[in-house]
N, C-alpha and C. Protein backbone atom coordinates (compact mmCIF):
# COMPACT_ATOMS: atom_id res chain seq x y z
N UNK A 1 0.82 -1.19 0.00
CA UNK A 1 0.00 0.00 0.00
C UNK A 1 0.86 1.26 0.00
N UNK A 2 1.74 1.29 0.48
CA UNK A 2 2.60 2.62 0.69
C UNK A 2 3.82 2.92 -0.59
N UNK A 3 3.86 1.75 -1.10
CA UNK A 3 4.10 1.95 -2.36
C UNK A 3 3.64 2.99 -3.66
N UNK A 4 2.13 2.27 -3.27
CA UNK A 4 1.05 3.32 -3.99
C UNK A 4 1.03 4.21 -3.50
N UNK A 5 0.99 4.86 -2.55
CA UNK A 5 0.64 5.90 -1.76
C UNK A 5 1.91 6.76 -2.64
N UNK A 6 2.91 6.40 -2.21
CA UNK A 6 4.50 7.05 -3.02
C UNK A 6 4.29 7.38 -3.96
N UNK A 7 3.74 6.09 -4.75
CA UNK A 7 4.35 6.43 -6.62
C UNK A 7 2.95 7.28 -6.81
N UNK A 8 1.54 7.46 -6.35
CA UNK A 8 0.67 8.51 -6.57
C UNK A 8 1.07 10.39 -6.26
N UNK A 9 1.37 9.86 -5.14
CA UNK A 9 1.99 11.41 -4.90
C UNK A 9 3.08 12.09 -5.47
N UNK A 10 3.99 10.96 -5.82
CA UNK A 10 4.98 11.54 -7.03
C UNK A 10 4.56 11.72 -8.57
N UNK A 11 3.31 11.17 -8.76
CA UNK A 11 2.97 11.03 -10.21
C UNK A 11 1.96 12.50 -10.44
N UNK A 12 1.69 12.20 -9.03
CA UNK A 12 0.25 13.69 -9.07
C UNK A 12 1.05 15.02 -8.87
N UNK A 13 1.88 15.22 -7.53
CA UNK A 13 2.14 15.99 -7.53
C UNK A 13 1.78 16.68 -6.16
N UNK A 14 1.38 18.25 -5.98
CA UNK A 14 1.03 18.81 -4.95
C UNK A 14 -0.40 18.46 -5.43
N UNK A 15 -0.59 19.21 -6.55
CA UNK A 15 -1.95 19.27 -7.02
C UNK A 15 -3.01 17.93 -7.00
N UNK A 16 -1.95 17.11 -6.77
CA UNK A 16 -3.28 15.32 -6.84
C UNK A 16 -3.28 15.68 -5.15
N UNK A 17 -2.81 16.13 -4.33
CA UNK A 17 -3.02 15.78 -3.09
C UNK A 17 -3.78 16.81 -2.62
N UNK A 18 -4.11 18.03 -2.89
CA UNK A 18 -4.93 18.80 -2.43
C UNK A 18 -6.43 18.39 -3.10
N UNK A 19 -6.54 17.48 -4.36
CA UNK A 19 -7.27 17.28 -4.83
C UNK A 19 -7.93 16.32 -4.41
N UNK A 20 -7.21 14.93 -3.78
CA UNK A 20 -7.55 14.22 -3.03
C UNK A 20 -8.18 14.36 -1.57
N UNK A 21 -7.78 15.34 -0.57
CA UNK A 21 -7.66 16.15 0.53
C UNK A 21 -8.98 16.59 0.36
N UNK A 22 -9.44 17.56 -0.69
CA UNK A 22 -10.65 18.32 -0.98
C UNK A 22 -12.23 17.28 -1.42
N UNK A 23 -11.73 16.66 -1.90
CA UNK A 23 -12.43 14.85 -2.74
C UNK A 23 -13.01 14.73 -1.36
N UNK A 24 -12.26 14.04 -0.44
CA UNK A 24 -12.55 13.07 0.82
C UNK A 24 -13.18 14.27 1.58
N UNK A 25 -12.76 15.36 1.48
CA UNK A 25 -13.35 16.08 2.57
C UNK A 25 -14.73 16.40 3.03
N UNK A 26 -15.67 16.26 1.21
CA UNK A 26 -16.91 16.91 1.10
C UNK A 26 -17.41 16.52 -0.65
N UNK A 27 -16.93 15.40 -0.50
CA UNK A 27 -17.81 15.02 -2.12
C UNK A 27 -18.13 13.17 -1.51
N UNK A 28 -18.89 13.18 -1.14
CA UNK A 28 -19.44 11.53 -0.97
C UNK A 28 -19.41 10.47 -1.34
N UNK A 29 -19.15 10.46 -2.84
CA UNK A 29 -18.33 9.20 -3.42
C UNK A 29 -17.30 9.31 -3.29
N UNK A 30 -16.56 9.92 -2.94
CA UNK A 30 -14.89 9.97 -2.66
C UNK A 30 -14.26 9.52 -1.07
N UNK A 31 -15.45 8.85 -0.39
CA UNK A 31 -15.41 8.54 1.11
C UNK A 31 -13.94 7.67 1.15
N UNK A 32 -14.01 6.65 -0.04
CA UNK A 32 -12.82 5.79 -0.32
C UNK A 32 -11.34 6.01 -0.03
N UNK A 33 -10.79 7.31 -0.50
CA UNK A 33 -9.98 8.01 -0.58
C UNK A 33 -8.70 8.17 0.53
N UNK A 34 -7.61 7.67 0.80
CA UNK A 34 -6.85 7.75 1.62
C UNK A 34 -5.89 8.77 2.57
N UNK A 35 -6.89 8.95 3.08
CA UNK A 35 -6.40 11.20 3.23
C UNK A 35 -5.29 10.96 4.75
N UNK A 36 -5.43 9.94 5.47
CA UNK A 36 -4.65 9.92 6.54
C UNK A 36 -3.07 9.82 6.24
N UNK A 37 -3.37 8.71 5.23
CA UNK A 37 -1.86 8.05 4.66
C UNK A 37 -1.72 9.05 3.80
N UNK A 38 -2.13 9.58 2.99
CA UNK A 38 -2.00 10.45 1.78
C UNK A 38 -1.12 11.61 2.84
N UNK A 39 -1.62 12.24 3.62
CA UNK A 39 -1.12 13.36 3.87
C UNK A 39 0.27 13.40 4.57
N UNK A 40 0.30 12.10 5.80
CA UNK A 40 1.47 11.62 6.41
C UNK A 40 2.55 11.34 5.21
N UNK A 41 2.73 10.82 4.12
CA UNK A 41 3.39 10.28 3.28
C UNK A 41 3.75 11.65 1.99
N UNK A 42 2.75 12.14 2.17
CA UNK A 42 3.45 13.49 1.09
C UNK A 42 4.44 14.52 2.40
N UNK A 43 3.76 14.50 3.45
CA UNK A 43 4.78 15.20 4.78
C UNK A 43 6.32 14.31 4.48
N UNK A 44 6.36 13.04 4.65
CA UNK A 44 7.36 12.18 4.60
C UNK A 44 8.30 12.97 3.13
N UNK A 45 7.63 12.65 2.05
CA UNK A 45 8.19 12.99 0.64
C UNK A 45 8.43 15.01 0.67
N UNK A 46 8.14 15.69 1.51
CA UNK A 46 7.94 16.75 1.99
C UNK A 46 9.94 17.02 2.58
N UNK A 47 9.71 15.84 3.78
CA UNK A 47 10.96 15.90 4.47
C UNK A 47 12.28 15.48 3.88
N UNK A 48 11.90 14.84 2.42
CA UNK A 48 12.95 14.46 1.58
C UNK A 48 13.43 15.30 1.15
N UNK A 49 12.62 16.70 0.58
CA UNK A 49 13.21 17.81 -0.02
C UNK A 49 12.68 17.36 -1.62
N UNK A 50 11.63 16.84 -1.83
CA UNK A 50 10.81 16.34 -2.70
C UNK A 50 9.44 17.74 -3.21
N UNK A 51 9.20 17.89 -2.19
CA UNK A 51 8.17 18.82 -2.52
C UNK A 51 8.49 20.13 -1.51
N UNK A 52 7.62 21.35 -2.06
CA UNK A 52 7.86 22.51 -0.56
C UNK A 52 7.09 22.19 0.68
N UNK A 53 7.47 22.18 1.83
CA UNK A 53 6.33 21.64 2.62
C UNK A 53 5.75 23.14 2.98
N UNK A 54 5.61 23.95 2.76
CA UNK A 54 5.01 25.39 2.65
C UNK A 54 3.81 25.18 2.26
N UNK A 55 3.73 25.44 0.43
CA UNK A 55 2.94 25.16 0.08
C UNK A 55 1.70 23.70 0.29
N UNK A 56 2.50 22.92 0.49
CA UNK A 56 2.32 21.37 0.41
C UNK A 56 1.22 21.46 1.53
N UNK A 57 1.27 21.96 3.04
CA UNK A 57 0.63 21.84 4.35
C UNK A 57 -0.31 23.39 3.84
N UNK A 58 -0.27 24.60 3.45
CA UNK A 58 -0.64 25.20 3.31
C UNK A 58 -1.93 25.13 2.25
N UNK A 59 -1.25 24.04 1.27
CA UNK A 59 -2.68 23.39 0.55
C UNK A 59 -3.62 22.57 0.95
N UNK A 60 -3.36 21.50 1.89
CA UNK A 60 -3.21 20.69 2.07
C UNK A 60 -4.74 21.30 3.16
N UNK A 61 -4.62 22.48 3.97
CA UNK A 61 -5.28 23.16 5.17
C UNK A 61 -6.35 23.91 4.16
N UNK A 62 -6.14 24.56 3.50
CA UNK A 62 -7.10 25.46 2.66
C UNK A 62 -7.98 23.83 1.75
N UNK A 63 -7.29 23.22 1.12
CA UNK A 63 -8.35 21.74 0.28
C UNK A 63 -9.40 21.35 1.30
N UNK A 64 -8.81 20.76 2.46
CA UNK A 64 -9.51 20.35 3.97
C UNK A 64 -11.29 21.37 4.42
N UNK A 65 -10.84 22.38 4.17
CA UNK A 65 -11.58 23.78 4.82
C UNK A 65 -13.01 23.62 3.36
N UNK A 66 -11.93 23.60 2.61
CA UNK A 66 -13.51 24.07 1.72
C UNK A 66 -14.11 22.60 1.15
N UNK A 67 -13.42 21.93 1.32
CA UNK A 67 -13.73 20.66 1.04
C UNK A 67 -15.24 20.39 1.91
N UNK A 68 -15.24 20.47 3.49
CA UNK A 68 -15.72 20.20 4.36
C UNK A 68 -16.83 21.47 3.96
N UNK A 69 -16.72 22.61 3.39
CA UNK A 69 -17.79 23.35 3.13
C UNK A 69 -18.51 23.33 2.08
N UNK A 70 -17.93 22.57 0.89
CA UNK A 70 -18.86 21.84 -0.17
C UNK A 70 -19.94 21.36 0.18
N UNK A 71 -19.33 20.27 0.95
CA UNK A 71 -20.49 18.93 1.57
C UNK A 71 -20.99 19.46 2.46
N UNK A 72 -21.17 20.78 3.50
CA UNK A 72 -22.24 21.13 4.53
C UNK A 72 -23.16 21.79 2.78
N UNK A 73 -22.37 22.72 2.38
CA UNK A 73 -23.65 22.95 0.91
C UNK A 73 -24.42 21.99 0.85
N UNK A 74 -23.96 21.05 0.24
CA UNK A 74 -24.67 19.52 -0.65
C UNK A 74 -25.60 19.66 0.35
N UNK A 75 -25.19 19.10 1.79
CA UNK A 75 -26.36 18.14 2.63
C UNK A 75 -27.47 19.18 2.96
N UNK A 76 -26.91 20.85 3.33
CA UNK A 76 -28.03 22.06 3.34
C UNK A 76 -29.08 22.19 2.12
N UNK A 77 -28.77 21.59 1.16
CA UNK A 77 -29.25 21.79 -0.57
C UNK A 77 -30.00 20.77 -0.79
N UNK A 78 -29.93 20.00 -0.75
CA UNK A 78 -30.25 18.66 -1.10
C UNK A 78 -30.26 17.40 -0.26
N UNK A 79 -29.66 17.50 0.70
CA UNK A 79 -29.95 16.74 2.07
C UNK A 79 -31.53 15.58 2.30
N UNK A 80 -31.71 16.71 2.66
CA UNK A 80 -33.27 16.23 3.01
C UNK A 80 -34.19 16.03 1.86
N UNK A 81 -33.74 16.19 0.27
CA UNK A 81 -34.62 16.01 -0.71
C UNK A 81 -34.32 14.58 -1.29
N UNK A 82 -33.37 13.83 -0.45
CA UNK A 82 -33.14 12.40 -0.95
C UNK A 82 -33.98 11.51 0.14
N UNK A 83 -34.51 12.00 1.01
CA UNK A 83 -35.49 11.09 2.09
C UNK A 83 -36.79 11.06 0.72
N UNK A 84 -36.64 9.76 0.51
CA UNK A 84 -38.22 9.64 -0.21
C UNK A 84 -38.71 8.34 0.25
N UNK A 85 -39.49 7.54 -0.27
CA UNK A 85 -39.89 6.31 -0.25
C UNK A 85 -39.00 5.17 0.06
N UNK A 86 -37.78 5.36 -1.41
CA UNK A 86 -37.04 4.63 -1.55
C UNK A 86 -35.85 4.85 -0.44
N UNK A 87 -35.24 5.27 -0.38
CA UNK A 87 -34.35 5.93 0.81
C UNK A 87 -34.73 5.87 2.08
N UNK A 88 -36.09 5.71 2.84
CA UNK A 88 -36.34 6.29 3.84
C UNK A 88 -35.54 4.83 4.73
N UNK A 89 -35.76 3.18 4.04
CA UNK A 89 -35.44 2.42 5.32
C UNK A 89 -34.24 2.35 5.75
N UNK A 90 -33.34 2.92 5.02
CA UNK A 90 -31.89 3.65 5.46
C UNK A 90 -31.36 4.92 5.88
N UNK A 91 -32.85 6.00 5.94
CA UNK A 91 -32.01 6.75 6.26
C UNK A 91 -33.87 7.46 6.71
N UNK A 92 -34.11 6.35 7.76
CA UNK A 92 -35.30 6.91 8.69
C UNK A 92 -35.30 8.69 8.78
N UNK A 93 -36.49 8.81 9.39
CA UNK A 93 -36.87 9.89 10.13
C UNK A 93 -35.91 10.15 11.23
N UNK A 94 -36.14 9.09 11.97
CA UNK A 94 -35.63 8.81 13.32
C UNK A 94 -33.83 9.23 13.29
N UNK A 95 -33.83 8.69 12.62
CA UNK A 95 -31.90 8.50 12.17
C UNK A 95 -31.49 10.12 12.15
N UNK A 96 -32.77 10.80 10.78
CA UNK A 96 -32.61 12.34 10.96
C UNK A 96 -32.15 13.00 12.39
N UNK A 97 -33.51 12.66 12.90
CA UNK A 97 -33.84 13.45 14.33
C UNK A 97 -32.16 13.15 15.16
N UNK A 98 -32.12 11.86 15.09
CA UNK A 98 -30.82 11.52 15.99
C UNK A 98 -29.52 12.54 15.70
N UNK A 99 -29.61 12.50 14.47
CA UNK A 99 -28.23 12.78 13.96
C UNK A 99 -27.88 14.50 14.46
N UNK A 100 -29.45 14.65 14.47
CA UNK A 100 -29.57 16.45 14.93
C UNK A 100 -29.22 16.56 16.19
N UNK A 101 -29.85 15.59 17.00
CA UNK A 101 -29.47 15.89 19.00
C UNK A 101 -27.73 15.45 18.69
N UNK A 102 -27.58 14.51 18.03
CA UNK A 102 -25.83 14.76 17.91
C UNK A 102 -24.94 15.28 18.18
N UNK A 103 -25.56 16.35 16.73
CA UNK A 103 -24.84 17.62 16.28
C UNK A 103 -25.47 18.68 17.54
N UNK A 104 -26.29 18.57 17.94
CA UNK A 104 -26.87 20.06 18.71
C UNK A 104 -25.95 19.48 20.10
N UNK A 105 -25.79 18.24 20.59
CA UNK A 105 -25.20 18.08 22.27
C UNK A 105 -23.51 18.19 21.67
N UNK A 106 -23.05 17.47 20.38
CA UNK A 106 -21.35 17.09 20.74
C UNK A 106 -21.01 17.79 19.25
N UNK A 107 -22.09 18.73 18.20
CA UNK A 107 -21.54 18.99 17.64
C UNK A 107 -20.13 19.58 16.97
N UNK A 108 -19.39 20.56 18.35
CA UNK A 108 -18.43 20.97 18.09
C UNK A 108 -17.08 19.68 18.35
N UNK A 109 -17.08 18.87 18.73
CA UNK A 109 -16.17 17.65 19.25
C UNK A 109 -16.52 17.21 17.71
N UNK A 110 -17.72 16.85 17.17
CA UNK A 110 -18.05 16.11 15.95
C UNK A 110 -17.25 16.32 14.82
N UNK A 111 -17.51 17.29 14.60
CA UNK A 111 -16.52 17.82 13.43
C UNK A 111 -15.23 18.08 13.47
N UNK A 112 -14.42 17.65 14.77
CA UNK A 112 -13.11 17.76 14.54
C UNK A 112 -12.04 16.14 14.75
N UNK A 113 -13.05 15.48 15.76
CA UNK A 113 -13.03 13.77 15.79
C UNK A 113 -13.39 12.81 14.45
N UNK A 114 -13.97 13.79 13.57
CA UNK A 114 -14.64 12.83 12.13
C UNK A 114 -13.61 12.97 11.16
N UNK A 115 -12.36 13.93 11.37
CA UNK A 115 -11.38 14.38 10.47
C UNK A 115 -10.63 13.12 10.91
N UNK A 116 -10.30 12.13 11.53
CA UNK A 116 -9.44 10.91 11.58
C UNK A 116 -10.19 9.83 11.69
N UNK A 117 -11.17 9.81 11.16
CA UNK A 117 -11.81 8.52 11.04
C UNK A 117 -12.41 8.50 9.78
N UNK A 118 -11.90 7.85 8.82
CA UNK A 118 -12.37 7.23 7.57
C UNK A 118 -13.53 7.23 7.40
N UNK A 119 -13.69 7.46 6.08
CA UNK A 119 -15.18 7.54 5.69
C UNK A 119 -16.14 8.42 6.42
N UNK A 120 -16.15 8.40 8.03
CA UNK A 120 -17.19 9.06 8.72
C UNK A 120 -17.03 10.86 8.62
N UNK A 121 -15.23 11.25 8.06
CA UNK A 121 -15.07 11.99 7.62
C UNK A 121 -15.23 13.02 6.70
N UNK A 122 -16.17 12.60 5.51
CA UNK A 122 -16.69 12.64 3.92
C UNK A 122 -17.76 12.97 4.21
N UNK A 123 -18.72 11.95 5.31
CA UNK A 123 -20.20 11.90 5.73
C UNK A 123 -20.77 13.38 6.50
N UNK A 124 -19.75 13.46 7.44
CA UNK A 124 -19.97 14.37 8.55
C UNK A 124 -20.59 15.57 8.02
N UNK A 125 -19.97 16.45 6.95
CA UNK A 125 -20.59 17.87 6.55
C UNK A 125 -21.86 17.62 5.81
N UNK A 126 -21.42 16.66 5.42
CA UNK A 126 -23.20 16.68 4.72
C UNK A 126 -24.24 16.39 5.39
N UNK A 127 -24.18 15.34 6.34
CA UNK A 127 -24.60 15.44 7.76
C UNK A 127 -25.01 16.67 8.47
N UNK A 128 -23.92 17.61 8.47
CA UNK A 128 -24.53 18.51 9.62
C UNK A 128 -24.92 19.72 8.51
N UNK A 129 -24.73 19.58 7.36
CA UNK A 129 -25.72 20.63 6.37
C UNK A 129 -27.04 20.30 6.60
N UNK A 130 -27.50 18.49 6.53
CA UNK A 130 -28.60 18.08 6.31
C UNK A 130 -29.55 18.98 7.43
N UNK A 131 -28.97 18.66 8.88
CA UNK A 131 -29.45 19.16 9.86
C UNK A 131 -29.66 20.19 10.26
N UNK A 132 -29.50 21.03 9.48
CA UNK A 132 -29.10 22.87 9.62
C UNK A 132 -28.67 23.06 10.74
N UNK A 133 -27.19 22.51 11.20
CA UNK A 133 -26.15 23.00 12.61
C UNK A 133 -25.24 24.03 11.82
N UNK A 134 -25.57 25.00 12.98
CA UNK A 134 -24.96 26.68 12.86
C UNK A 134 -23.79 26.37 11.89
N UNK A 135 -24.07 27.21 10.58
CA UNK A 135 -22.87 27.39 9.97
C UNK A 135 -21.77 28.09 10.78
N UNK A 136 -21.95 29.23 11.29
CA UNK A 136 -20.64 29.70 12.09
C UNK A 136 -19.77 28.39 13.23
N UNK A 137 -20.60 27.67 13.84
CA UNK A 137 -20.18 26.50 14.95
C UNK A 137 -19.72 25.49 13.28
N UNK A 138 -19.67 25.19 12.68
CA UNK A 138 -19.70 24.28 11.57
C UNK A 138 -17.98 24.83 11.37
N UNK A 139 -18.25 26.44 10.90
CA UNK A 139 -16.80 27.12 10.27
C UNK A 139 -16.09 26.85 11.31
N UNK A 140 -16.07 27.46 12.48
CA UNK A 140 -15.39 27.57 12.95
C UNK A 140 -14.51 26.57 13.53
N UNK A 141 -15.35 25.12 13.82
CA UNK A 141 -14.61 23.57 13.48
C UNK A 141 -14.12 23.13 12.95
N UNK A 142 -14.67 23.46 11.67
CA UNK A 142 -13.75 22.80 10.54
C UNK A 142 -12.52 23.60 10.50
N UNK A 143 -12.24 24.46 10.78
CA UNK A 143 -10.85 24.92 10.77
C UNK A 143 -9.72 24.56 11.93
N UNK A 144 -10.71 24.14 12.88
CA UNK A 144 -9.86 23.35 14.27
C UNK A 144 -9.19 21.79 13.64
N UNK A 145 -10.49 21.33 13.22
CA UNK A 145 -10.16 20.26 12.69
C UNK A 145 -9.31 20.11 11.03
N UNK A 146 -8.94 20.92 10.50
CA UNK A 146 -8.18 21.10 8.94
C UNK A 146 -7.11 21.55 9.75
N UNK A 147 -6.98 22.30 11.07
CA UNK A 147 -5.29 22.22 11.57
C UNK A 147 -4.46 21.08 11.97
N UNK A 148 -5.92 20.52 13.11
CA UNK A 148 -5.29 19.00 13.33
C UNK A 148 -5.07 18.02 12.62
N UNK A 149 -5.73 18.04 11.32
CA UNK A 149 -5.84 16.70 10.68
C UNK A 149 -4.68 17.32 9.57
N UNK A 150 -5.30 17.97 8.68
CA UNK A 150 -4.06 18.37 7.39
C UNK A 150 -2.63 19.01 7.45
N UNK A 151 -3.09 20.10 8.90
CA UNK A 151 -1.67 20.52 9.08
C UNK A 151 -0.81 19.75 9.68
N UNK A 152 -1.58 19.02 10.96
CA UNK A 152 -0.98 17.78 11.83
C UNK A 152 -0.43 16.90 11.10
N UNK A 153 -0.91 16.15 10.30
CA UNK A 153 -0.19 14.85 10.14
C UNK A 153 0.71 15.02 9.05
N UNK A 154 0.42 16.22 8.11
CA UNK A 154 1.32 16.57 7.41
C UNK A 154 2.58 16.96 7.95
N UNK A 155 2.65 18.56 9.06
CA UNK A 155 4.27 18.18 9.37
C UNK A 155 4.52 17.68 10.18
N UNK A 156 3.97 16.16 10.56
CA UNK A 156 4.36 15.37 11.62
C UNK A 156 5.13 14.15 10.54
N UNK A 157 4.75 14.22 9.12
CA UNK A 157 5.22 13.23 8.39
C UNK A 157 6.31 13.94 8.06
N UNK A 158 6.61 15.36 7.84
CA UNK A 158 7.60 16.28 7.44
C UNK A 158 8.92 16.19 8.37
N UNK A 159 8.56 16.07 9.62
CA UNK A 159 9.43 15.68 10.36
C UNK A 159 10.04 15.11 10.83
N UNK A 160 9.39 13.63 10.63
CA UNK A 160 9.79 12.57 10.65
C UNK A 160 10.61 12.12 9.66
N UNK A 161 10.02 12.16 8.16
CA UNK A 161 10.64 11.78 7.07
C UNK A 161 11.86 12.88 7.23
N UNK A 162 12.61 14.08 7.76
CA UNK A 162 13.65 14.72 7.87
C UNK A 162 14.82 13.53 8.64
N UNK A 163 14.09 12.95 9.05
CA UNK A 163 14.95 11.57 10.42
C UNK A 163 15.22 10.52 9.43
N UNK A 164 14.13 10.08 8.74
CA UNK A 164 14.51 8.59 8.18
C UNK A 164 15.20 8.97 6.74
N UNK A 165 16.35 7.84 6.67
CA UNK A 165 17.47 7.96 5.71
C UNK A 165 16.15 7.85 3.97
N UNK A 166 16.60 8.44 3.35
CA UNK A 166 15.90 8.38 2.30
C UNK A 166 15.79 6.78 1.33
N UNK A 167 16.77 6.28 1.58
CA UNK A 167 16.92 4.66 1.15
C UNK A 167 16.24 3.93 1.78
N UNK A 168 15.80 4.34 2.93
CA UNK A 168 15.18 3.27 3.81
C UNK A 168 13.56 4.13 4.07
N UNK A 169 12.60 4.76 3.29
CA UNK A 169 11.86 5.33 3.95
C UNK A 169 10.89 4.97 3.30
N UNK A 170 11.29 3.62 2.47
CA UNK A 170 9.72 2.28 2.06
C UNK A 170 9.65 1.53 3.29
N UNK A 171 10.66 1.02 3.68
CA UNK A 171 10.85 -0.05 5.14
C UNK A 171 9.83 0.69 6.32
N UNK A 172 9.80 1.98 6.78
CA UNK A 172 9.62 2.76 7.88
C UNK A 172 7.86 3.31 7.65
N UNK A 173 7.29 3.65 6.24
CA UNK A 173 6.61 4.35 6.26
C UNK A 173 5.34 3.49 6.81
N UNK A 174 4.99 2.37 6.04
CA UNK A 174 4.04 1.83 6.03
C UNK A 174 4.03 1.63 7.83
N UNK A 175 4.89 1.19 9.10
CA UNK A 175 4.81 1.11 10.30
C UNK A 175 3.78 2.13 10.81
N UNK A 176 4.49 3.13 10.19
CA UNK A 176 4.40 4.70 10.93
C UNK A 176 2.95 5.15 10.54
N UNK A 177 2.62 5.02 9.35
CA UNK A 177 0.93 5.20 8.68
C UNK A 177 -0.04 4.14 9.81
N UNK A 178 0.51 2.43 9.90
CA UNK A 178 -0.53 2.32 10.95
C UNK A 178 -0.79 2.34 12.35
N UNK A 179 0.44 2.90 12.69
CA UNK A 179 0.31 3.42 14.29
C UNK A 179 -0.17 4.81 13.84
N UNK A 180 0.18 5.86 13.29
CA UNK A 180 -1.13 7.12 13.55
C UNK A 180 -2.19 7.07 13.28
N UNK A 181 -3.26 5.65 12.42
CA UNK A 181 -4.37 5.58 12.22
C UNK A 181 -4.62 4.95 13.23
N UNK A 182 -3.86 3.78 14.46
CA UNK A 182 -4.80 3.50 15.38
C UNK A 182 -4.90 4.78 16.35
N UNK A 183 -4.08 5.42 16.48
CA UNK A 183 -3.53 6.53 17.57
C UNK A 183 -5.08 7.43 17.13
N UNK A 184 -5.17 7.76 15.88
CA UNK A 184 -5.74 8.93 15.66
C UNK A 184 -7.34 8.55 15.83
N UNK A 185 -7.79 7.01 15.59
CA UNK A 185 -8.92 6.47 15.68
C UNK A 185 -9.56 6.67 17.40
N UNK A 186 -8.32 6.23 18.31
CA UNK A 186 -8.50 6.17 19.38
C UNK A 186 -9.79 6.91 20.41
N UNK A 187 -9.17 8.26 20.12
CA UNK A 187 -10.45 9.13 20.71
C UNK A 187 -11.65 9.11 20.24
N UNK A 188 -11.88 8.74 18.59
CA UNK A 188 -12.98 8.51 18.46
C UNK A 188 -14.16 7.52 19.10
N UNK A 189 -13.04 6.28 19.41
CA UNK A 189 -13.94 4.92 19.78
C UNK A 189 -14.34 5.14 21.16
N UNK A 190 -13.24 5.95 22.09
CA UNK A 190 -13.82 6.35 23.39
C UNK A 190 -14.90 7.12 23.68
N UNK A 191 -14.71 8.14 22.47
CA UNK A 191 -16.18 9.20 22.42
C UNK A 191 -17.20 8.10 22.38
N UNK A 192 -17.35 7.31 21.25
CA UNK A 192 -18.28 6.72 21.44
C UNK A 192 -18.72 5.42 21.98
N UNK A 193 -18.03 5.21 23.08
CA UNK A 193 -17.95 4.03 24.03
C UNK A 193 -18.55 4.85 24.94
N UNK A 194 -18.18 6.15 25.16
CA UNK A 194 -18.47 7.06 26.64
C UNK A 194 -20.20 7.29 26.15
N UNK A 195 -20.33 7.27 24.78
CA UNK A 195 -21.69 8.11 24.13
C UNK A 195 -22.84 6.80 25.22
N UNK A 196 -22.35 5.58 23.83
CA UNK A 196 -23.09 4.71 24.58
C UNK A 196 -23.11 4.10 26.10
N UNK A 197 -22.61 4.67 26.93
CA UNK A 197 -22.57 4.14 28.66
C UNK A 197 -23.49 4.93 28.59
N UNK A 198 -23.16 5.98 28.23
CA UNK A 198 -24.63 7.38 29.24
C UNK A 198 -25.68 7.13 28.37
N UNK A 199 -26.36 6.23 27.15
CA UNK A 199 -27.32 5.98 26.32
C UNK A 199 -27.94 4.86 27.79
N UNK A 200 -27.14 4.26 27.80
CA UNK A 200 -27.39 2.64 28.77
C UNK A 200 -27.86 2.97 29.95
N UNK A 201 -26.94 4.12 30.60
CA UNK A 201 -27.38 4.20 31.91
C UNK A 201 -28.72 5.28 32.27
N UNK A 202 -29.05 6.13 30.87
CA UNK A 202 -30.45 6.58 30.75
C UNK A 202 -31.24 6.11 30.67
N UNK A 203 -31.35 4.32 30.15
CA UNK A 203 -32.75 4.15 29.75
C UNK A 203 -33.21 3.30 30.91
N UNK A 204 -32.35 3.04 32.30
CA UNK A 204 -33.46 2.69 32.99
C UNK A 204 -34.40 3.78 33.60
N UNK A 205 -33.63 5.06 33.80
CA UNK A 205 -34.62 6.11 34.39
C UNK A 205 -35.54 6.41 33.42
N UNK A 206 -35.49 6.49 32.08
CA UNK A 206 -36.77 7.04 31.23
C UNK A 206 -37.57 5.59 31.24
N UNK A 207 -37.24 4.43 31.49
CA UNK A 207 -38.19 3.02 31.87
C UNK A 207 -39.00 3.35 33.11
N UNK A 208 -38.22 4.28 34.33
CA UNK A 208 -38.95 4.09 35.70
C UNK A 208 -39.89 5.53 35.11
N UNK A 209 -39.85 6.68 34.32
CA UNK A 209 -40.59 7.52 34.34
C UNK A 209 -41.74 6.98 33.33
């Protein structure tokens, strides 16, 4: 895999990676898209003296930002005009409503925890377009989260790849890509380990009321 990851980013360029970055961020078929590894590994090719890491993290933060404001568009636009007949046993009423107390109790945590978790990343803005959660609380996250995620792992790969010998930085990368995806997953699974205890330990009191 990190092979690919290499020979894409050298074949694309800056421009395939902000393009990719922007893709995953807020276009929905592009959920696929490898933005964790992508960004760690152009940081890496960054620290080689391969690319500018200026520009590189500086694109990399601006793709992230509007990316994530595409897809609050989409889901504000068109969101709610895909609940029909056909759609509804996947994507209930109920599911709506939920997704809104979500966004209205942990929205601001939401949007910056969904930037390291795959796929749920892509989903999220269109998600909280669907729901009409405050564009300003929306902006102002997504830019918390396009520091941590695009600027973060970018010059954390920048810095690293400055350490590892350039001959040896096929051997090293692929390690290093899956310890920051469990690392970065981490808080997510606790958020929602912690979500569901306090789901569990509510429903005997709304049983006794």
């Amino acid at each position: 895999m990190h092979f690919d990851i290499l020979h894409l980013i050298e074949t694309l360029g800056m421009w395939g990676v902000w393009a990719v970055v922007f893709a995953e961020s807020g276009i929905l078929f592009c959920f696929f898209m490898p933005g964790d590894s992508l960004l760690f590994a152009a940081g890496v090719l960054a620290g080689q003296d391969l690319m500018p890491i200026g520009w590189l993290a500086g694109g990399c933060f601006v793709a992230a930002v509007t990316g994530n404001l595409l897809g609050y568009e989409i889901g504000k636009r068109v969101g709610m005009k895909i609940i029909n007949p056909r759609t509804e046993k996947f994507l209930k009423p109920k599911y709506i409503q939920m997704t809104s107390d979500f966004f209205d109790r942990h929205g601001k945590m939401a949007i910056v925890l969904a930037r390291f978790m795959p796929i749920i990343r892509t989903f999220t803005p269109f998600l909280a377009g669907m729901v009409g959660m405050s564009y300003r609380v929306f902006f102002i996250y997504t830019i918390v989260g396009a520091v941590a995620w695009a600027l973060g792992l970018t010059m954390l790969g920048f810095f690293l790849g400055d350490l590892i010998p350039q001959d040896k930085i096929d051997m090293y990368i692929l390690p290093i890509i899956l310890v920051i995806i469990v690392i970065s997953v981490l808080p997510s699974v606790f958020h929602i380990w912690k979500e569901m205890r306090t789901s569990k330990a509510a429903a005997p009191e709304n049983d006794k009321a």
